[in-house]
Protein backbone atom coordinates (compact mmCIF):
# COMPACT_ATOMS: atom_id res chain seq x y z
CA UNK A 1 46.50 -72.46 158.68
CA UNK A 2 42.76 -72.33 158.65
CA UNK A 3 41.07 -72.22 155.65
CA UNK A 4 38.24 -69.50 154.26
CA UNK A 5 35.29 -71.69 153.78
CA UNK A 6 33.75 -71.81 150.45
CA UNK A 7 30.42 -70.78 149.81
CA UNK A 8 27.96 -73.15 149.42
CA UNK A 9 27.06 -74.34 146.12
CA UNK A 10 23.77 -73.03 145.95
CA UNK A 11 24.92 -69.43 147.05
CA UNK A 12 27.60 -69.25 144.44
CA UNK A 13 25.62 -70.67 141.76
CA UNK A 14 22.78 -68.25 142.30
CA UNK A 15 25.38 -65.58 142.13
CA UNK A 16 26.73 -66.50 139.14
CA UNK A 17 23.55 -67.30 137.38
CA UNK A 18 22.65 -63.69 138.30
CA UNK A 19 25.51 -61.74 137.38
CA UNK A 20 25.36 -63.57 133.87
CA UNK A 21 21.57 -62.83 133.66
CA UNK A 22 22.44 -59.07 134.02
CA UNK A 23 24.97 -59.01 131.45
CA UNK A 24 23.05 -61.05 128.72
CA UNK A 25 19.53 -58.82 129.58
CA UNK A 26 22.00 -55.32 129.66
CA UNK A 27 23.16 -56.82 125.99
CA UNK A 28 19.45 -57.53 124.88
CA UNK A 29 18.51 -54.41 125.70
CA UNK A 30 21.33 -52.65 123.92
CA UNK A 31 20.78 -54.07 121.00
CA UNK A 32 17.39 -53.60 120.63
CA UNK A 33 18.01 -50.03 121.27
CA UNK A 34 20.64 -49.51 118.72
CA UNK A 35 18.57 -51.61 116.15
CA UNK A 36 14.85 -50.60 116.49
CA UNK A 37 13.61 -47.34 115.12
CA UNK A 38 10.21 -46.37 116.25
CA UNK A 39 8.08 -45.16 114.25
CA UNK A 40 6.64 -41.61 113.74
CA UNK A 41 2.87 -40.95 114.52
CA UNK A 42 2.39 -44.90 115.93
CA UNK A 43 3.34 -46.42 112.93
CA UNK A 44 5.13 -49.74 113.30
CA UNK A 45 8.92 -49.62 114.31
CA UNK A 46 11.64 -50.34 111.64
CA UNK A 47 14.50 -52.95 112.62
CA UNK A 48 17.79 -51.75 111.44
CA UNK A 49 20.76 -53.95 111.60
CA UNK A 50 22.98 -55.58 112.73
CA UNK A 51 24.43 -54.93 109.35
CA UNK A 52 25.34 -51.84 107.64
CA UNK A 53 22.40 -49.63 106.50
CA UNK A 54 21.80 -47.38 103.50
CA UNK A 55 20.29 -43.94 104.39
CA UNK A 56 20.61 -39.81 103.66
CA UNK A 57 21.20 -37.44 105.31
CA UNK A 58 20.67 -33.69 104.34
CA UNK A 59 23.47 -31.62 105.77
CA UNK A 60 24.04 -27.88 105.28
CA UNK A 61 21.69 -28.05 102.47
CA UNK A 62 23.22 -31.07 100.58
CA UNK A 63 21.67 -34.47 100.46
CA UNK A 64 23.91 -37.37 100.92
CA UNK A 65 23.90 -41.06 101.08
CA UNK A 66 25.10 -43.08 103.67
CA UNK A 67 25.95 -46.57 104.29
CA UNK A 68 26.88 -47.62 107.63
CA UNK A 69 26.14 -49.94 111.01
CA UNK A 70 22.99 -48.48 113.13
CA UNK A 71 24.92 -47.85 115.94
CA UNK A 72 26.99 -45.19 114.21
CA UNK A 73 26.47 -41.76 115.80
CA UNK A 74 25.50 -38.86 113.99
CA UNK A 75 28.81 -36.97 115.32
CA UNK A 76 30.30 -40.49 113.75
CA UNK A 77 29.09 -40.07 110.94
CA UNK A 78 29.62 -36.03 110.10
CA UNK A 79 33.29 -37.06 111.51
CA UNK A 80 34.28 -40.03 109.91
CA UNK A 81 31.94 -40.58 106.61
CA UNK A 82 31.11 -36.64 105.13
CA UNK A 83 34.60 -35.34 106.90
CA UNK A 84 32.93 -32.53 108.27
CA UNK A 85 35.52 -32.60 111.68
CA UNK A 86 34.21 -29.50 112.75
CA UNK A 87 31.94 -30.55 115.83
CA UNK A 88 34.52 -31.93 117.74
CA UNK A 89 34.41 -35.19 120.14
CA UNK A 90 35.56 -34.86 123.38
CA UNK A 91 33.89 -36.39 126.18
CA UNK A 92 31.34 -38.65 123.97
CA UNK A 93 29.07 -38.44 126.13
CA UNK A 94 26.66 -35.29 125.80
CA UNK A 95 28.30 -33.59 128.80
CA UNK A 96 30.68 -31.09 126.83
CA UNK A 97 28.61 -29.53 123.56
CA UNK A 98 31.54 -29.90 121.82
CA UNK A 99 29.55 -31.96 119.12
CA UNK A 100 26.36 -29.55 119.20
CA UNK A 101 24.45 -29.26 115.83
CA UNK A 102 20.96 -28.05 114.60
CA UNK A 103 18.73 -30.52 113.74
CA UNK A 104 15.80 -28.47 112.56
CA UNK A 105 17.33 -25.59 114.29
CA UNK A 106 17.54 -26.70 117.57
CA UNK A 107 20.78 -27.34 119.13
CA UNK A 108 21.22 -31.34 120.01
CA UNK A 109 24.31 -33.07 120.80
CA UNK A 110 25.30 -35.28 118.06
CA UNK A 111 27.53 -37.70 119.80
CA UNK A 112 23.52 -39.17 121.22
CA UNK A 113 21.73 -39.48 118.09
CA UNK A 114 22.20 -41.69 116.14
CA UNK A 115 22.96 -41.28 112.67
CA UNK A 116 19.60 -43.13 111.12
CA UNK A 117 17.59 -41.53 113.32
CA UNK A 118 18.57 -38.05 111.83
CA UNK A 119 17.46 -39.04 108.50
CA UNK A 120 14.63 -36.63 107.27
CA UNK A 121 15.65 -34.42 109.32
CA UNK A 122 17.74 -30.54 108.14
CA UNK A 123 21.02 -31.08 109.93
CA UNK A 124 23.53 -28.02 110.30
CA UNK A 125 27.23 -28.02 111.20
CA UNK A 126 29.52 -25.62 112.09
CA UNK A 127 31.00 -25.67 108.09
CA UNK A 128 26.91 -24.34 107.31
CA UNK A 129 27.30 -21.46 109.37
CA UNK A 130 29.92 -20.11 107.65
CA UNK A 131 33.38 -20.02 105.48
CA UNK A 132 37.11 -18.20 106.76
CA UNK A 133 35.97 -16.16 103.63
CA UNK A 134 32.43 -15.38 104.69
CA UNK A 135 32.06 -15.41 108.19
CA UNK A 136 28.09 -15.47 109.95
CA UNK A 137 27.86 -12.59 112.31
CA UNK A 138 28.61 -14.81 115.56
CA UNK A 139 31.34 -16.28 114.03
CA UNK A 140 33.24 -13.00 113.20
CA UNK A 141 32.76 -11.97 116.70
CA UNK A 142 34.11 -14.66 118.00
CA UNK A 143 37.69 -13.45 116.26
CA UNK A 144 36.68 -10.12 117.32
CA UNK A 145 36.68 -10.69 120.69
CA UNK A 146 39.46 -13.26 120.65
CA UNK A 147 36.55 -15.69 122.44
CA UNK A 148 38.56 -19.05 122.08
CA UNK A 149 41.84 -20.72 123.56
CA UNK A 150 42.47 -24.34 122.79
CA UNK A 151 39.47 -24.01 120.48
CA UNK A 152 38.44 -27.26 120.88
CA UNK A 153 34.93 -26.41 122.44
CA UNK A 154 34.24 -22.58 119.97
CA UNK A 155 32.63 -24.60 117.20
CA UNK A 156 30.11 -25.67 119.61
CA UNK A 157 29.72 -22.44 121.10
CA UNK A 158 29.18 -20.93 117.69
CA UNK A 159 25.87 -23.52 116.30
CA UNK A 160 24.76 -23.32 119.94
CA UNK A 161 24.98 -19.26 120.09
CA UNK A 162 23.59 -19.25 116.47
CA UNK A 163 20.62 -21.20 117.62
CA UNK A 164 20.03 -18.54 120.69
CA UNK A 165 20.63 -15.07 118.15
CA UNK A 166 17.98 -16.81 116.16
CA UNK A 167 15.00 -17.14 119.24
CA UNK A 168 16.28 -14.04 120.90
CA UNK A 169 17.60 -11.64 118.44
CA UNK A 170 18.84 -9.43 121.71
CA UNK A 171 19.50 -11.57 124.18
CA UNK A 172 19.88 -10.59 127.90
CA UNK A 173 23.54 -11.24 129.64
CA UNK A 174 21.22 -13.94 131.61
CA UNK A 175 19.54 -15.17 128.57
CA UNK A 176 22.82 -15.60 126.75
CA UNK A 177 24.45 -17.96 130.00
CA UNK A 178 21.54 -19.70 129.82
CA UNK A 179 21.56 -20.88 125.88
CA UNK A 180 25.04 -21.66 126.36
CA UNK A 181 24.47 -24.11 129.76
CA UNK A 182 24.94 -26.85 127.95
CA UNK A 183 28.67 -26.43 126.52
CA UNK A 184 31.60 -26.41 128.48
CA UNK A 185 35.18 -24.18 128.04
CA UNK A 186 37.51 -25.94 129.54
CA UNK A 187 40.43 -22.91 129.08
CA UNK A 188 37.41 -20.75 130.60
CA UNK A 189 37.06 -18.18 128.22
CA UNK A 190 33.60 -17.61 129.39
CA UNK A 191 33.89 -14.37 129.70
CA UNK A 192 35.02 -13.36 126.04
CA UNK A 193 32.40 -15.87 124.63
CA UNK A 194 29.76 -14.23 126.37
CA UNK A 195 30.80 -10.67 125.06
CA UNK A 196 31.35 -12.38 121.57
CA UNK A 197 27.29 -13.06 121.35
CA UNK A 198 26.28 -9.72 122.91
CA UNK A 199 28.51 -8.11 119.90
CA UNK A 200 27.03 -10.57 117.35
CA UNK A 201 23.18 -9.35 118.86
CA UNK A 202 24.37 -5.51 118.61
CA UNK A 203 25.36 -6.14 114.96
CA UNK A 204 22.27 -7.34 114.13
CA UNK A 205 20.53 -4.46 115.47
CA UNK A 206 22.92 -1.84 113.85
């Protein structure tokens, strides 16, 4: 039976040799990213890591410590450290919203921030917005309009419709889709969400 030939030598080692440069630059580079904060206004970056950091963070009005690695996410860290499970992780990857905070009132996914990085910084969950007791306008329209299924992806909803009512007190049907682009229902309850937002704007009005 004839054989495959090999490769030659030089071929294979070149190959190798490559594929092993990739991985140890990819790894470099990784690193450096998870480990070197840059600095605000020029000023010289700080290196964080690779051991566990102390920090604060000032959530929903409160100021707490933290000590963890660098690479820990914000969502990571609201999740797992300050058990504030609210913003939910689902795809982990910025695609879904299901992890969407404020960070000085804006809405940002926090499963691509890291956690250090949000230090100095007003962070606001889902659990600032409101209590079952005391619910924000937004939120008691939500239960209003029945706006949620699985509910996995309504806390996101909620921060990132809070964010909108608070640029556009009375938002458009358009302008309403297009504050909420970035989060995904995956039980498509689209229509009830929007609704849920219009109602919130009208209460404000009334």
């Amino acid at each position: 039976m004839a054989r495959r030939p090999s490769p030659p030598e030089d071929e294979s080692a070149t190959t190798a040799f490559s594929r092993r440069s990739f991985l140890k630059t990819a790894g470099v580079g990784a690193a450096a990213t998870t480990m070197v904060g840059v600095g605000a206004k020029g000023e010289a970056a700080t290196i964080l890591g690779p051991d566990a950091v102390t920090f604060s963070l000032k959530v929903n009005g409160a100021v707490h410590s933290l000590t963890v690695e660098p690479r820990v996410t914000l969502l990571d860290a609201l999740r797992n450290h300050l058990d504030l499970t609210g913003s939910k992780q689902v795809c982990d990857r910025g695609g879904c919203g299901a992890c969407t905070v404020l960070l000085d009132g804006e809405p940002v996914n926090s499963c691509l921030i890291l956690a250090a990085d949000a230090e100095g910084h007003e962070i606001t969950t889902i659990e600032g917005l409101g209590t079952p007791e005391k619910m924000s306008a937004l939120q008691a329209a939500f239960v209003e309009k029945d706006a949620l299924q699985c509910g996995f992806c309504t806390p996101g909803f909620v921060v990132a419709g809070t964010a909108l009512l608070a640029k556009h007190a009375h938002p458009t049907l358009d302008e309403i889709k297009a504050g909420l682009a970035g989060n995904l229902c995956r039980c498509g309850t689209y229509g009830r969400i929007f609704e849920a937002v219009d109602a919130a704007s009208k209460a404000k009005r009334g």
